[in-house]
Protein backbone atom coordinates (compact mmCIF):
# COMPACT_ATOMS: atom_id res chain seq x y z
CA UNK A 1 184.83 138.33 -29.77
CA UNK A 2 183.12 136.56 -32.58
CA UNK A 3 181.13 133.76 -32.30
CA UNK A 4 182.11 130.71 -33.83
CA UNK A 5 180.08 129.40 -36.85
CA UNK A 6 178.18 126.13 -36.36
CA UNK A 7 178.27 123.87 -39.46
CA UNK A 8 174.97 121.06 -39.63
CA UNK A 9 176.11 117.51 -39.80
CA UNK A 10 173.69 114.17 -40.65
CA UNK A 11 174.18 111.54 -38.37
CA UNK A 12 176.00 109.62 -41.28
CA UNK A 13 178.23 111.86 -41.46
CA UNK A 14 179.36 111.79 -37.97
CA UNK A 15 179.85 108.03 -38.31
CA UNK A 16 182.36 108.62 -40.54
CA UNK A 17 184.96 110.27 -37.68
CA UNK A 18 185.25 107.02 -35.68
CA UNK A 19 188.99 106.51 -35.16
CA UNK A 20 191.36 107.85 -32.54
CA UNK A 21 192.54 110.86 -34.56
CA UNK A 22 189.83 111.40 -35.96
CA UNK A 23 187.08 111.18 -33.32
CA UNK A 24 183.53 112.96 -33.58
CA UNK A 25 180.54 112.40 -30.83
CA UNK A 26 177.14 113.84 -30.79
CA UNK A 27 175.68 115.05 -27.56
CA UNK A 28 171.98 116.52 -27.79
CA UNK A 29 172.04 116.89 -31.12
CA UNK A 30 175.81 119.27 -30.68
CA UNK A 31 178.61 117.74 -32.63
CA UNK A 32 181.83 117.89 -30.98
CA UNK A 33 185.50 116.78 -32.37
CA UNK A 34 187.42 114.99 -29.68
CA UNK A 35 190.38 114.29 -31.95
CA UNK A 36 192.97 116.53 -29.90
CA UNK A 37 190.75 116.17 -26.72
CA UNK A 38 190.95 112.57 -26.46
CA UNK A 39 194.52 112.32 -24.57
CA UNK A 40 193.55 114.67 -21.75
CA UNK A 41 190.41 112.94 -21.36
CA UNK A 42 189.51 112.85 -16.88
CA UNK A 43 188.88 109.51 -17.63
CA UNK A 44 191.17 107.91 -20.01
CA UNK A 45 191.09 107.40 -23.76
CA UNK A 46 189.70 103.64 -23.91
CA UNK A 47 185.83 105.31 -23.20
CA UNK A 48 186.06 107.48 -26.12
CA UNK A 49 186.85 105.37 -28.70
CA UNK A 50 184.40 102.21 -28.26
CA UNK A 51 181.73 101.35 -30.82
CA UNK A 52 179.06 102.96 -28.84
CA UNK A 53 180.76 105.99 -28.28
CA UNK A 54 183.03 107.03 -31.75
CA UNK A 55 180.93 108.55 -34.00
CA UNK A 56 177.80 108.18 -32.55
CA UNK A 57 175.48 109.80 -30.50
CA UNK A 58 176.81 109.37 -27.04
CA UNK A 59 174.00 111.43 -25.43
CA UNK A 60 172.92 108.66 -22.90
CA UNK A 61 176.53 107.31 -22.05
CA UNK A 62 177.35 111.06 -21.37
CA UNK A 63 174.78 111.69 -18.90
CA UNK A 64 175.28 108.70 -17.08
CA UNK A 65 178.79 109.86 -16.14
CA UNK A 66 178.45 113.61 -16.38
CA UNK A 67 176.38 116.36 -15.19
CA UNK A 68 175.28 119.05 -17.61
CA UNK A 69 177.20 121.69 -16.57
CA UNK A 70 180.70 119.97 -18.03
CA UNK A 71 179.47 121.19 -21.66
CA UNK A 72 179.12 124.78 -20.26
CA UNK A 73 182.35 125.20 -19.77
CA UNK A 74 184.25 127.25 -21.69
CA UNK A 75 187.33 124.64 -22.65
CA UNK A 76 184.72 122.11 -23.42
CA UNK A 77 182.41 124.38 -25.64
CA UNK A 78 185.63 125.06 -28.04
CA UNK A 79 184.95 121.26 -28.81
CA UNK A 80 181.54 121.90 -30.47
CA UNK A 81 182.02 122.29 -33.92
CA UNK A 82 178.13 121.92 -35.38
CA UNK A 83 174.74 120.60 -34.90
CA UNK A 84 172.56 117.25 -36.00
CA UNK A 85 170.41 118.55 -39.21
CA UNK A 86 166.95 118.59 -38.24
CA UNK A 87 167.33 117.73 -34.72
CA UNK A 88 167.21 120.48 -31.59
CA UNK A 89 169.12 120.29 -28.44
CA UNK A 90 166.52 119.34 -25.42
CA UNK A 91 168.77 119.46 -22.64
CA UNK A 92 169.72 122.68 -20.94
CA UNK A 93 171.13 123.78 -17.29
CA UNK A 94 169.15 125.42 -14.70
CA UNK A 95 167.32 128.65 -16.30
CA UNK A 96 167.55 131.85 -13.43
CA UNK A 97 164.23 131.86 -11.92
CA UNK A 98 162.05 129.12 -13.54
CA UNK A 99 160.61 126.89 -11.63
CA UNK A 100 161.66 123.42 -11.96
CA UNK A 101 159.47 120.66 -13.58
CA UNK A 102 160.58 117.68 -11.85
CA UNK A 103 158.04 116.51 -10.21
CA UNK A 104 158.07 116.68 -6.35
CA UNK A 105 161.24 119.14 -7.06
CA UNK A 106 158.89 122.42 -5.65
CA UNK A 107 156.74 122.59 -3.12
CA UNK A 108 153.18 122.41 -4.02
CA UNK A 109 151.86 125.95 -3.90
CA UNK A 110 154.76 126.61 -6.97
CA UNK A 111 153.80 123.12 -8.61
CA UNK A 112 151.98 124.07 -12.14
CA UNK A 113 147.63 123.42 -11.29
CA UNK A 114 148.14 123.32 -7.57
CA UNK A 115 146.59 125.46 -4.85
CA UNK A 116 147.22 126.81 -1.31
CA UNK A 117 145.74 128.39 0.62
CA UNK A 118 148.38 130.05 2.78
CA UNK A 119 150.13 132.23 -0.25
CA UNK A 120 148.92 135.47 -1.69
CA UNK A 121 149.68 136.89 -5.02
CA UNK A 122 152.11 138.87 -3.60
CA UNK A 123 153.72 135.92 -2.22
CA UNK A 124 154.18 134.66 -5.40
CA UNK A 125 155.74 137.70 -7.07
CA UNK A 126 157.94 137.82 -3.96
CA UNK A 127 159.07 134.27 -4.68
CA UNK A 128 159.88 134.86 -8.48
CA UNK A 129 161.85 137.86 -7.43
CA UNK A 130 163.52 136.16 -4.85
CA UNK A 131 164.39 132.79 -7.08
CA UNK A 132 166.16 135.26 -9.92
CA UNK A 133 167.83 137.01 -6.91
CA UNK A 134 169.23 133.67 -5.36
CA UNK A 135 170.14 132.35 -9.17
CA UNK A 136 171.98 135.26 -10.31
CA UNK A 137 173.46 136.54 -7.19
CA UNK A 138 174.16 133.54 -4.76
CA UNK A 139 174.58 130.80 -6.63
CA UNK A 140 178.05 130.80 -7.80
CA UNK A 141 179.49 132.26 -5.23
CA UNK A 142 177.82 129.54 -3.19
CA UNK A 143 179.64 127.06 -5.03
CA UNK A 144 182.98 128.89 -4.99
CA UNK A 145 183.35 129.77 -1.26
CA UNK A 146 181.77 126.50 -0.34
CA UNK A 147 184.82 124.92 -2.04
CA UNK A 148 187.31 127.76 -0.86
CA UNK A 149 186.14 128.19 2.32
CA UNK A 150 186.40 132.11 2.23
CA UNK A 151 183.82 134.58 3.67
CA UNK A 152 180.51 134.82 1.54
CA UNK A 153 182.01 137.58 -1.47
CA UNK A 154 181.10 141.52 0.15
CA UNK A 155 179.98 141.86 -3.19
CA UNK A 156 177.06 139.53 -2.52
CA UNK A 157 176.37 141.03 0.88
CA UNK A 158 175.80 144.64 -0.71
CA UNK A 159 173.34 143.68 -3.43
CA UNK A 160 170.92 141.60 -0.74
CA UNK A 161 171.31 145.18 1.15
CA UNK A 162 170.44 146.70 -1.50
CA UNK A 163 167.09 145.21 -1.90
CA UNK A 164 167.13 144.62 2.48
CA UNK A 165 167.11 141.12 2.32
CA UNK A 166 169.76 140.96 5.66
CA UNK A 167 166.36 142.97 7.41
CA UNK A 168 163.73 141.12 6.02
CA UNK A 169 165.77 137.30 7.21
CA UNK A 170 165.05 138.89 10.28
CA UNK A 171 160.94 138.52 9.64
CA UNK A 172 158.72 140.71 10.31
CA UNK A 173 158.86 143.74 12.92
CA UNK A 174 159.56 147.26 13.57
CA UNK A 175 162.53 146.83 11.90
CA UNK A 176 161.33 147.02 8.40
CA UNK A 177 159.99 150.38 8.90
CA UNK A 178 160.67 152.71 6.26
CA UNK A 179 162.49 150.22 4.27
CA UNK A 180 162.13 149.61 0.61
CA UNK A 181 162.00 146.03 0.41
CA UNK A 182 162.75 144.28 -2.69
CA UNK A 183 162.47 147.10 -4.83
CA UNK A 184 159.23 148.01 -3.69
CA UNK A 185 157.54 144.36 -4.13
CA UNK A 186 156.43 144.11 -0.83
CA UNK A 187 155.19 146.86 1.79
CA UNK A 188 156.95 146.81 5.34
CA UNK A 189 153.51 146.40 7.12
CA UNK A 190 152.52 143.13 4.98
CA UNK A 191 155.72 141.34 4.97
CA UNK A 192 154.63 138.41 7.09
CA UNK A 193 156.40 134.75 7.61
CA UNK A 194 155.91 133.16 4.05
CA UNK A 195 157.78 135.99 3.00
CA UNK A 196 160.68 135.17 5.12
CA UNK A 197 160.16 131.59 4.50
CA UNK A 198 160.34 131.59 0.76
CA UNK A 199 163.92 133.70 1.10
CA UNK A 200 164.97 130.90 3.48
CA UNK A 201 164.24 128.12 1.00
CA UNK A 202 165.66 130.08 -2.03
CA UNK A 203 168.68 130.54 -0.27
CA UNK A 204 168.79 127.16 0.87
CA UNK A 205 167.94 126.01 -3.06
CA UNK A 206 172.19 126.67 -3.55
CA UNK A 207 172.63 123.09 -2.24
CA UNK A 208 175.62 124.77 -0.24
CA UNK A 209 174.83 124.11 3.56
CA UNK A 210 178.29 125.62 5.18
CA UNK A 211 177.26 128.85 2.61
CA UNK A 212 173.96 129.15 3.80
CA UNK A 213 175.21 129.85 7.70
CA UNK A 214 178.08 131.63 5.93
CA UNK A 215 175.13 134.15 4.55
CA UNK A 216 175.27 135.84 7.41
CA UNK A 217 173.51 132.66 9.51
CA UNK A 218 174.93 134.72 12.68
CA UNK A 219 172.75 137.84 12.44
CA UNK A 220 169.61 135.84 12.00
CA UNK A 221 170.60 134.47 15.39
CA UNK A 222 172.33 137.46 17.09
CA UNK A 223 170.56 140.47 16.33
CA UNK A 224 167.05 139.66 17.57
CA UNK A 225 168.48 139.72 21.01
CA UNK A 226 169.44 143.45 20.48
CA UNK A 227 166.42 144.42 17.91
CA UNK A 228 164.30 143.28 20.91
CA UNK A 229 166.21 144.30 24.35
CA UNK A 230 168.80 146.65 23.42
CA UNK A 231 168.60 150.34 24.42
CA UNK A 232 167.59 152.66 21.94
CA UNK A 233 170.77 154.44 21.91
CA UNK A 234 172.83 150.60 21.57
CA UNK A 235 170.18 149.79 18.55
CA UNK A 236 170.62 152.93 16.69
CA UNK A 237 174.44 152.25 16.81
CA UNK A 238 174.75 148.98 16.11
CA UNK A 239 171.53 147.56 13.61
CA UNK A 240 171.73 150.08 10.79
CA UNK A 241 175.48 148.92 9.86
CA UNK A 242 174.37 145.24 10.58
CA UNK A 243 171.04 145.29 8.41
CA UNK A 244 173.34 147.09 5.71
CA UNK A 245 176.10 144.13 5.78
CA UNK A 246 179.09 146.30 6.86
CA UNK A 247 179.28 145.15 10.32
CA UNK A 248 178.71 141.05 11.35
CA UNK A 249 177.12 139.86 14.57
CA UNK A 250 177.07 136.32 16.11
CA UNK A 251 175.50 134.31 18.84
CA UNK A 252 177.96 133.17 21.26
CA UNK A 253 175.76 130.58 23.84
CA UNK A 254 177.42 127.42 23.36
CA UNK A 255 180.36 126.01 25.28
CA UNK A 256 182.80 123.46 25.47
CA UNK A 257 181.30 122.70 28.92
CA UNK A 258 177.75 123.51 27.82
CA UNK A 259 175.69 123.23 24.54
CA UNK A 260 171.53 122.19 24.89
CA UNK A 261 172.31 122.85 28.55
CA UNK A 262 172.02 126.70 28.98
CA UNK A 263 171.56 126.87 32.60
CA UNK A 264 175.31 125.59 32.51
CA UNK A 265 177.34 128.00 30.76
CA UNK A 266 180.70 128.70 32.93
CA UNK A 267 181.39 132.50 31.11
CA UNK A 268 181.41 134.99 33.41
CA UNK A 269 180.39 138.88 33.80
CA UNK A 270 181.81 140.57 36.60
CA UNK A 271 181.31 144.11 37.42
CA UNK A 272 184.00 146.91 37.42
CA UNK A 273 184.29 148.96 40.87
CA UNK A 274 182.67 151.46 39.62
CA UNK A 275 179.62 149.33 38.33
CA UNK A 276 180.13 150.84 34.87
CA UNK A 277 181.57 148.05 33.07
CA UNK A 278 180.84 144.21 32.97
CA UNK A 279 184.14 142.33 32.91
CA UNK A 280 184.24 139.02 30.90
CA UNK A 281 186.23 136.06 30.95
CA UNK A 282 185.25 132.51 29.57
CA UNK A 283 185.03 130.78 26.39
CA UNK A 284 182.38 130.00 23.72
CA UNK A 285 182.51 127.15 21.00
CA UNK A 286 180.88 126.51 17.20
CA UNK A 287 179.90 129.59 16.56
CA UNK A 288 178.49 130.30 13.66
CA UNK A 289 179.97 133.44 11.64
CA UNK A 290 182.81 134.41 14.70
CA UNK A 291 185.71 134.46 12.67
CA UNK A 292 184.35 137.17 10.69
CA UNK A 293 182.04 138.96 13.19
CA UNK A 294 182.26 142.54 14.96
CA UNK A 295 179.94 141.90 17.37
CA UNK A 296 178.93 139.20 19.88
CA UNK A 297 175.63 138.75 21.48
CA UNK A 298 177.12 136.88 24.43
CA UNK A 299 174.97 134.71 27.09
CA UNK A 300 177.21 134.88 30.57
CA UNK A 301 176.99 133.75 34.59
CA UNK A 302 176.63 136.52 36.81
CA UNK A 303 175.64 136.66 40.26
CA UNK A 304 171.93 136.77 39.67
CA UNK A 305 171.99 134.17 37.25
CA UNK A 306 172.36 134.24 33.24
CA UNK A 307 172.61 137.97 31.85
CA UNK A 308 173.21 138.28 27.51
CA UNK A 309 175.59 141.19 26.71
CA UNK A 310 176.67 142.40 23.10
CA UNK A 311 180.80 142.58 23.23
CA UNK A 312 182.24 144.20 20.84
CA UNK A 313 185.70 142.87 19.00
CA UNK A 314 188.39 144.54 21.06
CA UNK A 315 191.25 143.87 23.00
CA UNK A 316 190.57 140.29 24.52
CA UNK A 317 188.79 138.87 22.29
CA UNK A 318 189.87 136.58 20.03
CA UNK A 319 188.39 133.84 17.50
CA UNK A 320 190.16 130.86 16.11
CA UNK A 321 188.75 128.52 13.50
CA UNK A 322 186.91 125.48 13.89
CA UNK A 323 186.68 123.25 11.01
CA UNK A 324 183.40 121.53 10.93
CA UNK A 325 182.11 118.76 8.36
CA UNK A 326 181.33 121.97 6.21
CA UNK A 327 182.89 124.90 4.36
CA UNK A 328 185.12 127.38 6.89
CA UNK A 329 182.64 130.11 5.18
CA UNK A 330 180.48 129.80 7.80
CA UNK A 331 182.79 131.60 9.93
CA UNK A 332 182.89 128.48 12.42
CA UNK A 333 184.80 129.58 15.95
CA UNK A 334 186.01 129.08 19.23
CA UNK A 335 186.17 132.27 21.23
CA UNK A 336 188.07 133.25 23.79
CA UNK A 337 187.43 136.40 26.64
CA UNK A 338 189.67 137.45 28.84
CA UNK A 339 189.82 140.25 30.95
CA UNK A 340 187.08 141.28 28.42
CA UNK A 341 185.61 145.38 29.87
CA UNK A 342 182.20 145.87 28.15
CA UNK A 343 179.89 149.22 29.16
CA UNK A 344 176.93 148.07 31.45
CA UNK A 345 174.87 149.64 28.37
CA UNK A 346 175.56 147.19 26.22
CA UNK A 347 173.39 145.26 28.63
CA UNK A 348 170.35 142.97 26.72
CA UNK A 349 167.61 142.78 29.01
CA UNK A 350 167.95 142.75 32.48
CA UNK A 351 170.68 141.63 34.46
CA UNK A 352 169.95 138.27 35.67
CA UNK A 353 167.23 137.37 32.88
CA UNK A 354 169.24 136.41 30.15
CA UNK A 355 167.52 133.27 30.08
CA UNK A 356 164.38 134.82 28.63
CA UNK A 357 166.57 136.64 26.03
CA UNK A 358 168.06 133.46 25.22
CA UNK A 359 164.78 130.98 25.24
CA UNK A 360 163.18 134.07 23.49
CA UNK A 361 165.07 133.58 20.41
CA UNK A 362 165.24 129.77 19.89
CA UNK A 363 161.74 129.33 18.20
CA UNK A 364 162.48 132.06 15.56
CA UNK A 365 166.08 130.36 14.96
CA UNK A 366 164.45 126.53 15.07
CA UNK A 367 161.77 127.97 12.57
CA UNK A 368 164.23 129.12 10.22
CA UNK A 369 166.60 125.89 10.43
CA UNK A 370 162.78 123.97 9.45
CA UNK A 371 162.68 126.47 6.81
CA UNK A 372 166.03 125.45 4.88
CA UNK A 373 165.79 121.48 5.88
CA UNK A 374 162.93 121.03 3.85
CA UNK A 375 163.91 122.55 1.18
CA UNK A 376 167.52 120.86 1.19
CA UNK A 377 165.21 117.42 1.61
CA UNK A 378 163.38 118.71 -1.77
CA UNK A 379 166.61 119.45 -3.58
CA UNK A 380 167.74 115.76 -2.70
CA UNK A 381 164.71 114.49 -4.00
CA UNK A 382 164.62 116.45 -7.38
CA UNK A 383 168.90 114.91 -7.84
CA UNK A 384 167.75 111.75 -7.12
CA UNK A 385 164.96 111.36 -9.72
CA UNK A 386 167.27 112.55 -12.51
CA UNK A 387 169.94 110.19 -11.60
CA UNK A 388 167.47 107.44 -11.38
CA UNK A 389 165.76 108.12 -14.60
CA UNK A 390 169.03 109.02 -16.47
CA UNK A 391 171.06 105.78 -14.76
CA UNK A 392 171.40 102.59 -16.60
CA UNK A 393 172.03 99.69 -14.64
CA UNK A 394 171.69 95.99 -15.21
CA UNK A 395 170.74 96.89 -18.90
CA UNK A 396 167.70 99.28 -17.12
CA UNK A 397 166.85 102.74 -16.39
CA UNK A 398 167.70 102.82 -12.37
CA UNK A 399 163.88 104.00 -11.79
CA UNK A 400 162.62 100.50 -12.83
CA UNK A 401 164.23 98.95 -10.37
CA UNK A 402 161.34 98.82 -7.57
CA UNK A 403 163.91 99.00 -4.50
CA UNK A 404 164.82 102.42 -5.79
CA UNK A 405 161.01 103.48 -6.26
CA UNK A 406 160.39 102.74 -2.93
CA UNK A 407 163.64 104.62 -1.60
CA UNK A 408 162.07 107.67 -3.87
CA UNK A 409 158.57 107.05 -2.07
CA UNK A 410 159.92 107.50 1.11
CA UNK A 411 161.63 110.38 0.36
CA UNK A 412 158.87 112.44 -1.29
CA UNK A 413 156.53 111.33 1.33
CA UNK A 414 158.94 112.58 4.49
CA UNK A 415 159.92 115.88 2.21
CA UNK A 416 155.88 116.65 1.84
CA UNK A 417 154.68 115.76 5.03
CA UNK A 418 157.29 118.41 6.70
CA UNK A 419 156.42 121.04 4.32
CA UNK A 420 153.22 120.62 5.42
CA UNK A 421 153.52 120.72 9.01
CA UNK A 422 156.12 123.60 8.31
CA UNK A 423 153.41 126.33 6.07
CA UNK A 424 150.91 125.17 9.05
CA UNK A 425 152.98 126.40 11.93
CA UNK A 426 154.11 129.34 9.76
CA UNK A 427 150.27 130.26 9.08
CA UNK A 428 149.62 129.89 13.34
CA UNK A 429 152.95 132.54 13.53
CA UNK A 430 151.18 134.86 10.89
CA UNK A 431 148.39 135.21 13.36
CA UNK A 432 149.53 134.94 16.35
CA UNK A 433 151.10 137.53 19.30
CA UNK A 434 154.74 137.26 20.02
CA UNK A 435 153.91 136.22 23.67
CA UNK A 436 150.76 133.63 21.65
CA UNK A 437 153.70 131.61 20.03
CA UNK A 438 155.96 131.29 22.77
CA UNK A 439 153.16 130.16 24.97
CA UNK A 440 151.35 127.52 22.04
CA UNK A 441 154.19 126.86 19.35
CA UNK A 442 157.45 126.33 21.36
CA UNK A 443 156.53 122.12 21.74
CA UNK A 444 155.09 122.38 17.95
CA UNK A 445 158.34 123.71 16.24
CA UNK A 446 160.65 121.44 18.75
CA UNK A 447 158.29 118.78 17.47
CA UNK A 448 158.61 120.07 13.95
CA UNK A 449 162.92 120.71 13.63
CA UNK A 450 162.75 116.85 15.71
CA UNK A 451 160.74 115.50 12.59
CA UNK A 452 162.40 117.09 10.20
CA UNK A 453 166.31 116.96 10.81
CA UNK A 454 165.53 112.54 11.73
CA UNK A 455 163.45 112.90 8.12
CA UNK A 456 166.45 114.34 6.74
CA UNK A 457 168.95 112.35 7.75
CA UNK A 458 167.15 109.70 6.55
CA UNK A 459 166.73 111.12 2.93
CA UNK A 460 170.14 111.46 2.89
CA UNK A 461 170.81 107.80 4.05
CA UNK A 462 168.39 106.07 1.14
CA UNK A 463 170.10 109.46 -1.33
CA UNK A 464 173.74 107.65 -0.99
CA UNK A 465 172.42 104.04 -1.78
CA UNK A 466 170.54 105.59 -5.04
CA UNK A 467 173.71 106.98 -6.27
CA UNK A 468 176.35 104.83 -4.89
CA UNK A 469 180.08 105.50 -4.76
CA UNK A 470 178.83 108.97 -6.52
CA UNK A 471 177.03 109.88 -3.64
CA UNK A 472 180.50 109.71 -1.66
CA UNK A 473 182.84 111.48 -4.17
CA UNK A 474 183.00 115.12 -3.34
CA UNK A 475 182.63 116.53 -6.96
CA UNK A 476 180.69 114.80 -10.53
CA UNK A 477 177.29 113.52 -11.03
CA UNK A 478 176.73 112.40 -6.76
CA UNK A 479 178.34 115.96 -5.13
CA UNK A 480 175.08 117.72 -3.85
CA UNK A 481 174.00 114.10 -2.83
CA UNK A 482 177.71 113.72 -1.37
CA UNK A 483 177.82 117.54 0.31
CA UNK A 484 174.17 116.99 1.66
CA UNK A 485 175.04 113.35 3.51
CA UNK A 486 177.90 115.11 4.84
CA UNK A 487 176.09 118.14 6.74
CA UNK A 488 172.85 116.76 7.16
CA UNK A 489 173.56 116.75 11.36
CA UNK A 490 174.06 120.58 11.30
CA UNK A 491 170.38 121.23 11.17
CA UNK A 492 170.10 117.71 13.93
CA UNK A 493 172.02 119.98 16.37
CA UNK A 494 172.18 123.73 16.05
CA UNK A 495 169.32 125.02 17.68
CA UNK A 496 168.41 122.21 20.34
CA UNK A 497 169.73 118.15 19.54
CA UNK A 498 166.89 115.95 17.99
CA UNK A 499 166.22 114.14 21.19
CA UNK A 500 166.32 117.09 23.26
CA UNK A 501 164.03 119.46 21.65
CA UNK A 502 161.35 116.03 21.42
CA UNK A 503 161.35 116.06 24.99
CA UNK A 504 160.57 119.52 24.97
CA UNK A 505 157.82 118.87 22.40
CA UNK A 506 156.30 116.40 24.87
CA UNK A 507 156.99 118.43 27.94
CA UNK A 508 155.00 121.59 26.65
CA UNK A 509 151.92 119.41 25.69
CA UNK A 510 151.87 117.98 29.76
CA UNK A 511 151.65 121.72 30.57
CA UNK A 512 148.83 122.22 28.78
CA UNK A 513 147.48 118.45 29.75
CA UNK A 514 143.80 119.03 31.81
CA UNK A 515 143.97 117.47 35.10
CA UNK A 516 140.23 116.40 34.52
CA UNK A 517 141.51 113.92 31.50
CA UNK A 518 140.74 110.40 32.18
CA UNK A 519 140.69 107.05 29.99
């Protein structure tokens, strides 16, 4: 298809085309003819033809109603019919992989003339790889199924095989062995944390929270339980079709009757006659990625106390849809057991000490929901400085209002300070034993997701007054703002509630209090 010629205009000339049938704008130096346009207008005919507006250059009243990515589309470029002699375009849409310049809109170690000491060279190639990965691959189909609720496109989940991103969101371990990992960037044995933390915060980058679980939020959660205590024969059937996206797993702990409180889950596991089979019967509720999942690391009562046991979808089981204050993609589900007959080898652990499978696997899953909230703070913060430097109000860009700078200041100090604690913690995992973080980081990263998901909420709070009745309406200039105020709780209560986990915080550091300690 050929590509339409662009004719130069002056500024004079645009003037000219200033009536309602014959009605020219400029918009970064683009002319576009609006003269058949005008009548399906979103919003109404009256804005297009005022003095400030017909043939002039309409860049700033534009941007304070739109967002750039109206003129990308394909019915609205037809309206471009030249350019401004002498003058280039400035303003462009998100380039895959660059790194934004806004300030405060990366975290430091990516900022241009910063330093850090926690990321390598390789860390950095990783990241580049990984933001052209996430801006080619995800993003759109972010936005679609966050909107359309379907499962995250197949398509999607077969190129982040391809490189073995579904095995390296599982971090580091034995797991990776042999793997080619992002086409070679990174060894197996060097992968460490930051790697796994920089995919977490590219993915979360999307601005799509109900997408992000969708991505296969489940595995991240259910497969460490069989990684680390499933038999060899259960692991060598089950993980290879799971790390290559062709089979899903979930997490099923959480109950109607029991959510922070583990020790109070009502699902049972009896065993068969023959003492071959457990047989299951209970419900679980919210979990993440059930519609869609073919296996279910499952946390029952049995007579000596909690045992976890991976249930395959078969005859009684079944899932039904939850919907949730974001997208059904995340596979949100209540599940139902009944009757459920399960081989005793699909046993995780031992029988009866399913609570250390379970408490095993929260700091890994708290980590990673640290990971993507402050980036999704970050991603607030970058939104809100355009709009407030773009905004007019009360004849005045919104940024020179001080009210708003000290919204912004509150923000970017809250969206630093838990990046900070966050590369800290990640740096003590990096060197530290399995059995070393359990014993000296469980209180830190309760502390940390505590911190973090009350900073959040609070971003998104002061994010809402900044943009107003935008930052309530679902699509336009205010929908990340919007979409982010609306999920911000997920991260407050997956994992451990806000209130809960500080407790925890405090209750690890009286372990380690000395008895000696006196005022």
């Amino acid at each position: 298809m050929a590509t339409k010629e662009l004719k130069e205009f002056t500024i004079e000339e645009v003037a000219q085309h200033n009536t309602p049938d014959d009605l020219w704008v400029v918009i970064d130096a683009k002319v576009f003819n609006l003269s058949r346009f005008k009548d399906l207008h979103p919003g109404g005919i009256s804005v297009l033809t005022t003095d400030e507006v017909a043939g002039q250059d309409a860049t700033e009243a534009f941007y304070g109603l739109h967002r750039h990515e109206i003129l990308e589309r394909p019915q609205y470029q037809r309206l471009q019919i030249g350019t401004i002699k002498d003058q280039q375009s400035v303003i462009h849409s998100r380039i895959a992989g660059e790194i934004s310049d806004v300030p405060y809109a990366e975290p430091t170690w990516l900022s241009p003339g910063y330093h850090s000491p926690y990321y390598t060279e390789n860390h950095r190639k990783f990241q580049k790889a990984m933001r052209l990965f996430s801006d080619e691959v995800l993003y759109e189909d972010a936005q679609a199924r966050e909107e359309d609720g379907k499962r995250p496109s197949q398509s999607v989940f077969d190129k982040m095989a391809a490189v073995n991103l579904h095995a390296m969101r599982m971090g580091p371990g034995k797991h990776l062995k042999g793997l080619t990992l992002m086409n070679g960037l990174v060894k197996p044995e060097e992968f460490d944390y930051f790697h796994e933390l920089i995919i977490t915060q590219e993915i979360a980058r999307c601005g799509a929270r109900g997408y992000g679980d969708g991505l296969l939020g489940g595995k991240v959660i259910g497969l460490p339980p069989v990684l680390n205590f499933g038999s060899e024969e259960l692991k060598a059937r089950v993980v290879p079709e799971v790390l290559a996206g062709k089979k899903f797993i979930c997490l099923a702990i959480s109950e109607a009757q029991a959510g922070s409180d583990v020790m109070g889950l009502q699902t049972t596991a009896v065993k068969s006659e023959d003492g071959k089979e457990w047989i299951i019967n209970g419900t679980k509720k919210w979990i993440t990625n059930a519609t869609f999942a073919d296996y279910f690391t499952v946390g029952c009562k049995t007579d000596d106390g909690l045992t976890v046991i991976l249930v395959e979808r078969r005859p009684g089981v079944e899932t039904r849809q939850i919907k949730t204050s974001y997208s059904t993609t995340a596979g949100t589900a209540y599940i139902t057991f009944d009757n459920v007959r399960v081989p005793v080898g699909n046993t995780l652990g031992q029988e009866g000490g399913g609570i250390f499978v379970i408490l095993s696997n929260f700091n890994h899953e708290r980590w990673v929901m640290c990971c993507g909230s402050a980036r999704g703070q970050r991603l607030v913060v970058e939104e809100c400085l355009k709009w407030a430097t773009q905004r007019k109000a009360f004849g005045k860009p919104l940024i020179s209002q001080a009210v708003i700078r000290s919204k912004l200041a509150a923000m970017i100090a809250r969206t630093e300070s838990v990046q900070s604690w966050l590369e800290n913690i990640t740096y003590q995992m990096c060197h530290m034993t399995y059995k070393q973080q359990a014993q000296k980081l469980a209180g830190q990263i309760a502390f940390l997701k505590s911190y973090s998901t009350r900073s959040a909420q609070e971003t998104a709070k002061d994010a809402v007054q900044i943009f107003g009745g935008r930052g309530i309406t679902r699509t336009g200039m205010g929908k990340f703002i919007e979409h982010y105020h609306r999920t911000v709780t997920f991260d407050a209560l997956l994992g451990g509630a806000e209130d809960v986990l500080a407790d925890l915080g405090v209750r690890q550091a009286m372990r380690a209090m000395p008895k000696n300690a006196r005022l």
